[in-house]
Protein backbone atom coordinates (compact mmCIF):
# COMPACT_ATOMS: atom_id res chain seq x y z
CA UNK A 1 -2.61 -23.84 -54.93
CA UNK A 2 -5.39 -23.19 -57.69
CA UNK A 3 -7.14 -20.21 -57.54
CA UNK A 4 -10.30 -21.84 -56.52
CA UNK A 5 -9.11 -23.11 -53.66
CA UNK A 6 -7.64 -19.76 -52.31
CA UNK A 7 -11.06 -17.72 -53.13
CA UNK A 8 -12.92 -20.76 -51.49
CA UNK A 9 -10.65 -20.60 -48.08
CA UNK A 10 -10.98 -16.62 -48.11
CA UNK A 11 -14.46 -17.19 -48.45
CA UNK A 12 -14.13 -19.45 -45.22
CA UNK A 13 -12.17 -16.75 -43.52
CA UNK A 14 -14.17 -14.28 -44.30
CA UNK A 15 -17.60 -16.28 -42.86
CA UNK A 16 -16.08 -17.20 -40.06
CA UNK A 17 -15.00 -13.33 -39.48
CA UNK A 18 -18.90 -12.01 -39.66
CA UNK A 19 -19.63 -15.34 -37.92
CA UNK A 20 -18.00 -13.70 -34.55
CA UNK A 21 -19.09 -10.61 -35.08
CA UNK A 22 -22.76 -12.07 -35.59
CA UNK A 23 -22.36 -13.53 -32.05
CA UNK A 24 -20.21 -10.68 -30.21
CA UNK A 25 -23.50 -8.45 -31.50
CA UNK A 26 -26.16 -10.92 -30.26
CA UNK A 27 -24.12 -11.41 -26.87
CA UNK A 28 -24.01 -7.82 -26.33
CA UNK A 29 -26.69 -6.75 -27.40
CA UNK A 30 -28.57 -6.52 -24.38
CA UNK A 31 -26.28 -3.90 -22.94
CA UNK A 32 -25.43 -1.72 -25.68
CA UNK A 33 -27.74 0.64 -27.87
CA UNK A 34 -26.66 3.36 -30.78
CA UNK A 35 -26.23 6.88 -29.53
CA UNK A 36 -23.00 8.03 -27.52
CA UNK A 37 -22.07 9.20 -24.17
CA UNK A 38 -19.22 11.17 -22.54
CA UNK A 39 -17.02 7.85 -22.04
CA UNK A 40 -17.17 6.05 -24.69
CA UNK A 41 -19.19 5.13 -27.90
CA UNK A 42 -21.92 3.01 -26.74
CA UNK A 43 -24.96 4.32 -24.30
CA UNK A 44 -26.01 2.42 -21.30
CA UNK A 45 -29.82 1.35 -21.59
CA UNK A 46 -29.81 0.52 -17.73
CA UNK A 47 -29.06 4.66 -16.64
CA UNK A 48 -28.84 4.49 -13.33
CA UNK A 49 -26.64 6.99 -12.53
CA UNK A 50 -23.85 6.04 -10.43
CA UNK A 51 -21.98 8.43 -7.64
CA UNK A 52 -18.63 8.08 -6.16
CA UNK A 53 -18.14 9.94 -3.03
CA UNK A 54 -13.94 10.02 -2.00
CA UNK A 55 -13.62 10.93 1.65
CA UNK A 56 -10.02 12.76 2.71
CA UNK A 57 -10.98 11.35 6.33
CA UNK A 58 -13.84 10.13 8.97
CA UNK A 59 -11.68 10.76 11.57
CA UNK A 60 -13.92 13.68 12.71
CA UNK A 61 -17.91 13.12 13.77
CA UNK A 62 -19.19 15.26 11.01
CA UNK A 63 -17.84 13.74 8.06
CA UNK A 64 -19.75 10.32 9.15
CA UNK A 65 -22.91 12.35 9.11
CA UNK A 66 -22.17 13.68 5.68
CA UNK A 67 -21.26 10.32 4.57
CA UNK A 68 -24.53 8.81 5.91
CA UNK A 69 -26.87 11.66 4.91
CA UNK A 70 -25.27 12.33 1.14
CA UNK A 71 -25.84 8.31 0.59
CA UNK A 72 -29.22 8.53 1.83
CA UNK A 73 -29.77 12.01 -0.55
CA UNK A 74 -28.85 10.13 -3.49
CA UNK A 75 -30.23 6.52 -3.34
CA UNK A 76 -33.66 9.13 -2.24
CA UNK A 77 -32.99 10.38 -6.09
CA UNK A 78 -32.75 6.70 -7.08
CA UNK A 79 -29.18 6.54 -7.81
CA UNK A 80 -26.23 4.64 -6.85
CA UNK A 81 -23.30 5.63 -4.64
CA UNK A 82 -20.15 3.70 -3.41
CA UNK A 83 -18.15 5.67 -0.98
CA UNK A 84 -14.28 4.99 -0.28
CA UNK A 85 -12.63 6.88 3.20
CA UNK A 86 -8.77 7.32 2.65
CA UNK A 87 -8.03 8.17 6.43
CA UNK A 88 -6.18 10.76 6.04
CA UNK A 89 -4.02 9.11 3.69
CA UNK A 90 -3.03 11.09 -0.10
CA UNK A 91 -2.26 7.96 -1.75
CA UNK A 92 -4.61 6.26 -0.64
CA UNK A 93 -7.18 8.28 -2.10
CA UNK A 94 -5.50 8.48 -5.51
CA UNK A 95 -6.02 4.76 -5.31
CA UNK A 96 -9.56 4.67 -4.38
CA UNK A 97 -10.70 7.83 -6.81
CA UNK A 98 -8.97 4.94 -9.40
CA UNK A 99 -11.08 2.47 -7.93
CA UNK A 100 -14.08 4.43 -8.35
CA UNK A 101 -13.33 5.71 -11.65
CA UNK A 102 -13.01 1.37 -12.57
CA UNK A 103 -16.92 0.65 -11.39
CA UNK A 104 -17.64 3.40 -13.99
CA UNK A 105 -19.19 6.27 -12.22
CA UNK A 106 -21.21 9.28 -13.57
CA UNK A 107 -19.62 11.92 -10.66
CA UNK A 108 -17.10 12.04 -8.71
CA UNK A 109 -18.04 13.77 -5.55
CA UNK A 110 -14.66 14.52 -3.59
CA UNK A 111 -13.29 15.68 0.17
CA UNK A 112 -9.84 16.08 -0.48
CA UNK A 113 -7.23 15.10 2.02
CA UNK A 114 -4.58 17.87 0.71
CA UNK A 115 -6.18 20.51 -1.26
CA UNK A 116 -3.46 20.52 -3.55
CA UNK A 117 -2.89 16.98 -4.33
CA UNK A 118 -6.46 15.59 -5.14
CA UNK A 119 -5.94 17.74 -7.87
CA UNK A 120 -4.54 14.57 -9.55
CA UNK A 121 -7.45 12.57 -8.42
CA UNK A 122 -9.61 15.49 -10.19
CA UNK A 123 -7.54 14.99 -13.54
CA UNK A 124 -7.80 11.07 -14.07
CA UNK A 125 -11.70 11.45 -13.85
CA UNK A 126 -11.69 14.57 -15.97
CA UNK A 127 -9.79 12.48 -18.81
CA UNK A 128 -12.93 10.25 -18.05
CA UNK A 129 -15.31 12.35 -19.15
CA UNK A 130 -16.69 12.21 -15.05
CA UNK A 131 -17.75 15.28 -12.85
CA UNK A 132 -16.55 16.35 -10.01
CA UNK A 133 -17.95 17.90 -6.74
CA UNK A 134 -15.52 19.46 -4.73
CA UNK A 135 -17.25 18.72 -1.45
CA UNK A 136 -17.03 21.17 1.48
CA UNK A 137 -13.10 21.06 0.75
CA UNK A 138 -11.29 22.98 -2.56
CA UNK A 139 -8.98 21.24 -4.94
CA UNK A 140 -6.42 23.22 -6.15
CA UNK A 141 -5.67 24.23 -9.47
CA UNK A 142 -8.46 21.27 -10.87
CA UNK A 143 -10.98 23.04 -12.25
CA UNK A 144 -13.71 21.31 -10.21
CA UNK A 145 -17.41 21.47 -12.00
CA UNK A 146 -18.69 22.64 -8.46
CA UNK A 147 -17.45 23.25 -5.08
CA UNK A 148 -20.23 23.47 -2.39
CA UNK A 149 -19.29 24.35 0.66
CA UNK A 150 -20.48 27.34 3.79
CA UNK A 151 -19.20 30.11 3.88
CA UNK A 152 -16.05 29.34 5.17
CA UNK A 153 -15.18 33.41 5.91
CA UNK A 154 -18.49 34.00 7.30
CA UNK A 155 -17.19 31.18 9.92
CA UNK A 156 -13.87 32.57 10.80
CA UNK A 157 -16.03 36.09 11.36
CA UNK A 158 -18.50 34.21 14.06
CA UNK A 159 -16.02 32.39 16.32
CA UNK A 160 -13.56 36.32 16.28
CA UNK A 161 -17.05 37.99 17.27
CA UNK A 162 -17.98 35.46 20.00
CA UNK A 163 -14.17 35.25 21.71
CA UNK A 164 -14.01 39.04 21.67
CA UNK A 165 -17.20 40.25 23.02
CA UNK A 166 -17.36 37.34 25.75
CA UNK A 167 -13.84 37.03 26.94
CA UNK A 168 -12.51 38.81 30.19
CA UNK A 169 -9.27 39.39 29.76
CA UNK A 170 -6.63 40.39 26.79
CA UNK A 171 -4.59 36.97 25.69
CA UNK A 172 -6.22 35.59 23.05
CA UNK A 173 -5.13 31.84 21.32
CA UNK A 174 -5.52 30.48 17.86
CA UNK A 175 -5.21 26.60 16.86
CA UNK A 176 -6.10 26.66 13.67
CA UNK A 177 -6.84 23.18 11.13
CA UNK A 178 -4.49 21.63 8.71
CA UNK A 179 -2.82 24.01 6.43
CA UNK A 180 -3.09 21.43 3.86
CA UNK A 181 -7.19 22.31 3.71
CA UNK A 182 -8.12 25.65 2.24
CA UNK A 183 -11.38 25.96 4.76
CA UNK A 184 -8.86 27.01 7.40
CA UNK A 185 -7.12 29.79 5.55
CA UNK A 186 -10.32 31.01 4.85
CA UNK A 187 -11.88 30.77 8.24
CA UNK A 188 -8.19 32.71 8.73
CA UNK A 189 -9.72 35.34 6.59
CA UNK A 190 -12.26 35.83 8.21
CA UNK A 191 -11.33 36.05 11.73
CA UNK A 192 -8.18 38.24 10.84
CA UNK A 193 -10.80 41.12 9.89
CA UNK A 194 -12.45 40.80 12.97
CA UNK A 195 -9.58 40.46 15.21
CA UNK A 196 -7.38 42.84 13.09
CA UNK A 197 -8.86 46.22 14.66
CA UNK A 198 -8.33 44.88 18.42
CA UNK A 199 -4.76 43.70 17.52
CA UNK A 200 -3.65 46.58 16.35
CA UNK A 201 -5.40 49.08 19.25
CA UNK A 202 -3.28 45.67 21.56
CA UNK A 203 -6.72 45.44 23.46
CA UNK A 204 -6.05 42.07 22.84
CA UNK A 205 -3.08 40.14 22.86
CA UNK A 206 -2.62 37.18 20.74
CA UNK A 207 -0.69 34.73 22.73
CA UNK A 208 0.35 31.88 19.86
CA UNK A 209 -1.49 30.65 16.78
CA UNK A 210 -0.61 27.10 15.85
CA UNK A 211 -1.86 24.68 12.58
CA UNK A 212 -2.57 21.33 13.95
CA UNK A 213 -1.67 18.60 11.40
CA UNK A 214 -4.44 16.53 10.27
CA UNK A 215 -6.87 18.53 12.39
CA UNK A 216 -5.05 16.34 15.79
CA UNK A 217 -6.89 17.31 18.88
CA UNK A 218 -3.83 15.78 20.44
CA UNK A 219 -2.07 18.73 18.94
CA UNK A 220 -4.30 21.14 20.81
CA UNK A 221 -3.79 19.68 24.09
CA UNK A 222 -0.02 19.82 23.55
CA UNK A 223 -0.11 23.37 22.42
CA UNK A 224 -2.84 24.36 25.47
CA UNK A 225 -0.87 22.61 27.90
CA UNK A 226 2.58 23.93 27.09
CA UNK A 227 1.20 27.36 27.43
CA UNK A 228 0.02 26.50 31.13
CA UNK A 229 2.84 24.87 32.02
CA UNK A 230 4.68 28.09 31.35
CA UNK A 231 2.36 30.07 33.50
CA UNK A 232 0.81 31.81 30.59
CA UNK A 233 -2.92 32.80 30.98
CA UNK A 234 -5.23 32.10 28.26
CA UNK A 235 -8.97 34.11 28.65
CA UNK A 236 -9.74 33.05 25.02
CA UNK A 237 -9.33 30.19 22.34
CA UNK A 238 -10.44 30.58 18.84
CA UNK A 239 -10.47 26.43 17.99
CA UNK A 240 -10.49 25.69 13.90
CA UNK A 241 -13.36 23.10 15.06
CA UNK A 242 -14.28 20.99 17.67
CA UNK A 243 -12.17 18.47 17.77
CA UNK A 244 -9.62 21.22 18.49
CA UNK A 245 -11.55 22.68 20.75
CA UNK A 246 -12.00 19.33 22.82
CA UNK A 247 -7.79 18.71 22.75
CA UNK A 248 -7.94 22.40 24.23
CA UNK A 249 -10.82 22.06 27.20
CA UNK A 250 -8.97 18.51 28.17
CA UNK A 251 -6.06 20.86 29.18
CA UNK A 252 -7.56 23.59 30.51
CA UNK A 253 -9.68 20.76 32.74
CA UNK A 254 -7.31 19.59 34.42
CA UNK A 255 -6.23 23.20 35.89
CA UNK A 256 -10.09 23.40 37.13
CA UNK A 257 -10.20 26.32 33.88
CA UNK A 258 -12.62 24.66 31.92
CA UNK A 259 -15.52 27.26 31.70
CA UNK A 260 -13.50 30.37 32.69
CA UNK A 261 -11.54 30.41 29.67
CA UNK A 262 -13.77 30.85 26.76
CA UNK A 263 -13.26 28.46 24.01
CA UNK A 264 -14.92 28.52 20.14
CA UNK A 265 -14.96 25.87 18.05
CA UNK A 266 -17.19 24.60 14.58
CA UNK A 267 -19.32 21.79 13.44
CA UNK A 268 -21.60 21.30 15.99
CA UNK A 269 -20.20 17.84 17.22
CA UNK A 270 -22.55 16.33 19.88
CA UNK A 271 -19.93 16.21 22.65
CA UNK A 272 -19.10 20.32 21.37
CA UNK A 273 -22.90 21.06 21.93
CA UNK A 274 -22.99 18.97 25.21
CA UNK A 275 -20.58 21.37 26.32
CA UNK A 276 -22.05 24.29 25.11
CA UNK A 277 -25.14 23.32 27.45
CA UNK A 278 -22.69 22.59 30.13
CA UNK A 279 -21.00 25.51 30.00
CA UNK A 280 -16.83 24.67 29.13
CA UNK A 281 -17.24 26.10 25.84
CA UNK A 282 -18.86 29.15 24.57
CA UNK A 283 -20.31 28.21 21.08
CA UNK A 284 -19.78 26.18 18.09
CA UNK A 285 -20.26 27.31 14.59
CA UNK A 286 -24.08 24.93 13.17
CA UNK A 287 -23.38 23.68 9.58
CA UNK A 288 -26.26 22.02 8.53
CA UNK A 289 -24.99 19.78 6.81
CA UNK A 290 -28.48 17.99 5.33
CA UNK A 291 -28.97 21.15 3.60
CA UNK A 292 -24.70 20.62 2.06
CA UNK A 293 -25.89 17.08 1.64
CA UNK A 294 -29.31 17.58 -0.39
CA UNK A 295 -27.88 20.52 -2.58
CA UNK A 296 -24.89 18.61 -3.52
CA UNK A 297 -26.96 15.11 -4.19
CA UNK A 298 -29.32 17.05 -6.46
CA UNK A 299 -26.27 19.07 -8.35
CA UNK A 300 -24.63 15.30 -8.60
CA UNK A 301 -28.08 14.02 -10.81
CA UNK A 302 -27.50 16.97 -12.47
CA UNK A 303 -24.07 16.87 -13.72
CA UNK A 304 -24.63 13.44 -14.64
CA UNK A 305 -27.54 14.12 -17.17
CA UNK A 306 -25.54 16.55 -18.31
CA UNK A 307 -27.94 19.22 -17.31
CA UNK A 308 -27.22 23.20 -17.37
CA UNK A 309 -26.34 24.29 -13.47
CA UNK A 310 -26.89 28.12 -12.47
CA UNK A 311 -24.40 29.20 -10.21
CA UNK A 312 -23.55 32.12 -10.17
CA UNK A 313 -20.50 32.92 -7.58
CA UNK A 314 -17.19 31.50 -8.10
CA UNK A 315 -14.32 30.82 -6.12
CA UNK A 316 -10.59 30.92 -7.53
CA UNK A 317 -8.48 27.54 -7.24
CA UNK A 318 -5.29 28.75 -8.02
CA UNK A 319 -5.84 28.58 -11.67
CA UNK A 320 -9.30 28.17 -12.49
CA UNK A 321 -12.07 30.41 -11.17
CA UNK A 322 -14.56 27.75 -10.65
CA UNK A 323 -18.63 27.63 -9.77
CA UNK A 324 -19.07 28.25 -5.40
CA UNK A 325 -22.74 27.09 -4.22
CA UNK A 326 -22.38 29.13 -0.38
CA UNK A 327 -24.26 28.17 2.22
CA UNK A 328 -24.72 30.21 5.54
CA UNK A 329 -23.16 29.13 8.91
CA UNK A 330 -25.19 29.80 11.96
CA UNK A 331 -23.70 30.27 15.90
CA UNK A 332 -24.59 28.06 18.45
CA UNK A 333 -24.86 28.57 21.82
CA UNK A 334 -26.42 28.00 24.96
CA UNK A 335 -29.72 30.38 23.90
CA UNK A 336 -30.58 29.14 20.32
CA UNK A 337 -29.15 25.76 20.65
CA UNK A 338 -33.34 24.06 20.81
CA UNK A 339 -34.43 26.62 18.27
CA UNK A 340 -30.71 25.13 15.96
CA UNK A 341 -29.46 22.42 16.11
CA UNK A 342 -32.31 20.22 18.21
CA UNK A 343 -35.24 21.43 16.04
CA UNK A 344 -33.05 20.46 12.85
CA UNK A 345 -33.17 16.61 14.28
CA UNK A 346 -29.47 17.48 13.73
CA UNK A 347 -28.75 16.15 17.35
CA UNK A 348 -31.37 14.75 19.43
CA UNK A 349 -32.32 16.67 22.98
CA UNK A 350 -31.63 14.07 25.32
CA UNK A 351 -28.19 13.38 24.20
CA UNK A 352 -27.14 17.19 24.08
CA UNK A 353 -28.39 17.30 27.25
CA UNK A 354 -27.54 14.13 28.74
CA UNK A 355 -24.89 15.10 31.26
CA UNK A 356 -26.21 18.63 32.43
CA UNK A 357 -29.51 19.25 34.55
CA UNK A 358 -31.71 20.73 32.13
């Protein structure tokens, strides 16, 4: 071949090279812009920020709410959220935080099912570039940009203080949550140092203290019932929430003991503060959770605009002491439920008080 020729084809090649460049450029260029961002080389001129929120569960009533109130927080700060539920499920959410991570979020805002395995889930979007929120749950050992929750110890330290100054009698029972969340070993915390005192003076006598898997109400019941079967009277029940605390006041129903033995529970489910009202359990521990909700949606903005956050307590995961926005718990009951929970709009008045005759 003549030399001619082979300059004139690489000339060809070469043409036909810028030629597809030309049009990848002109095809693209709508989308792309110079600058940089955390993910990659090219900035995004439409910034809407998107928001992934990865729930461990909505088995229980107040993790809809927080689901329906966080999406309304953020589309209110005009951003984007898609929200995947893993029921419960570890692998499942390891599949849906990869989901998330594919529709190219900003934040990942996270329950976790197991405290210790979302930490994986926290890693893929950290090699992303993407936030995370540890919502009202702790990973483990992830180094989480933020975990939000109430004070979980502060919770523990209500339901111990309402059991022991309302209860008539010495035998005392515990059902706490999951072991596999870190909320109930706090809550643990907390109502060990109030409880501790009493224990060891054996003015009160702790009967049994269970962990109910997955936070099963069913578990309650059985644990409740078992005790009654064998005869063993129970003037007190410190409930990790109130789901718990409903599994426990089935049983005690149908011995006609619903209302004698006092029973504490947390989150302020309707049904809880309809019995509050009606008088089958003592109190349940108000999280407003459109407080959680707005803090956590504005700290979400935030992180994605890669904005400075002042926080200034921590928490330690396990290996990373990590940046703890507290919020305060309140207790509910019968006296400050209107001036709580129904002045919040949190529940409405007519439905807390739909089956009693107030």
């Amino acid at each position: 071949m003549k030399l001619g020729e082979i300059i004139k084809r690489c000339l060809l090649v070469m043409l036909s090279i810028l030629f597809i460049f030309l049009a990848y450029r002109i095809i693209r260029g709508p989308k792309e812009a110079s600058g940089s961002n955390s993910r990659g080389n090219v900035e995004i001129v439409d910034d809407k920020i998107k928001v992934g929120f990865s729930l461990g569960t909505l088995k229980e009533e107040r993790w809809i709410k927080d689901r329906d109130i966080l999406m309304a927080k953020i589309k209110e700060l005009g951003a984007d959220i898609i929200v995947q539920n893993a029921n419960n499920d570890d692998k499942d959410q390891l599949k849906q935080v990869r989901y998330l991570l594919e529709q190219d979020i900003d934040v990942l805002i996270i329950v976790p099912n197991d405290n210790k395995k979302a930490a994986t889930a926290v890693e893929l979007a950290k090699r992303q570039g993407v936030k995370v929120i540890s919502y009202d749950r702790l990973v483990f050992d992830a180094n989480v940009d933020v975990y939000i929750s109430f004070d979980n110890i502060a919770v523990g330290e209500l339901m111990a203080q309402w059991a022991i100054e309302n209860m008539v009698g010495e035998n005392l029972l515990i059902i706490n949550g999951a072991e596999t969340d870190n909320n109930t070993k706090m809550i643990k915390v907390g109502y060990d140092a109030v409880l501790d005192e009493s224990l060891q003076a054996e003015s009160i006598n702790l009967v049994a203290e269970e962990w109910a898997p997955n936070w099963m109400k069913e578990y309650a019941y059985k644990v409740t019932d078992e005790l009654l079967q064998k005869q063993v009277k129970i003037d007190a029940v410190i409930a990790g929430n109130d789901g718990l605390a409903e599994g426990v006041i089935e049983a005690l129903s149908e011995r006609r003991l619903a209302g004698d033995t006092i029973v504490v529970g947390q989150d302020a489910d309707l049904v809880a503060c309809q019995r509050v009202v009606e008088g089958t359990q003592l109190m349940t521990v108000y999280k407003p959770i459109e407080k959680l909700a707005d803090v956590t949606a504005k700290l979400a903005i935030q992180l994605a605009k890669g904005e400075r956050i002042e926080i200034h307590d921590t928490i330690y995961d396990g290996r990373y002491f990590v940046p703890y926005y507290i919020l305060e718990p309140i207790a509910v009951d019968i006296n400050n439920m209107e001036s709580t929970i129904i002045k919040d709009g949190f529940h409405m008045r007519d439905k807390v008080y739909r089956n009693s005759n107030e």
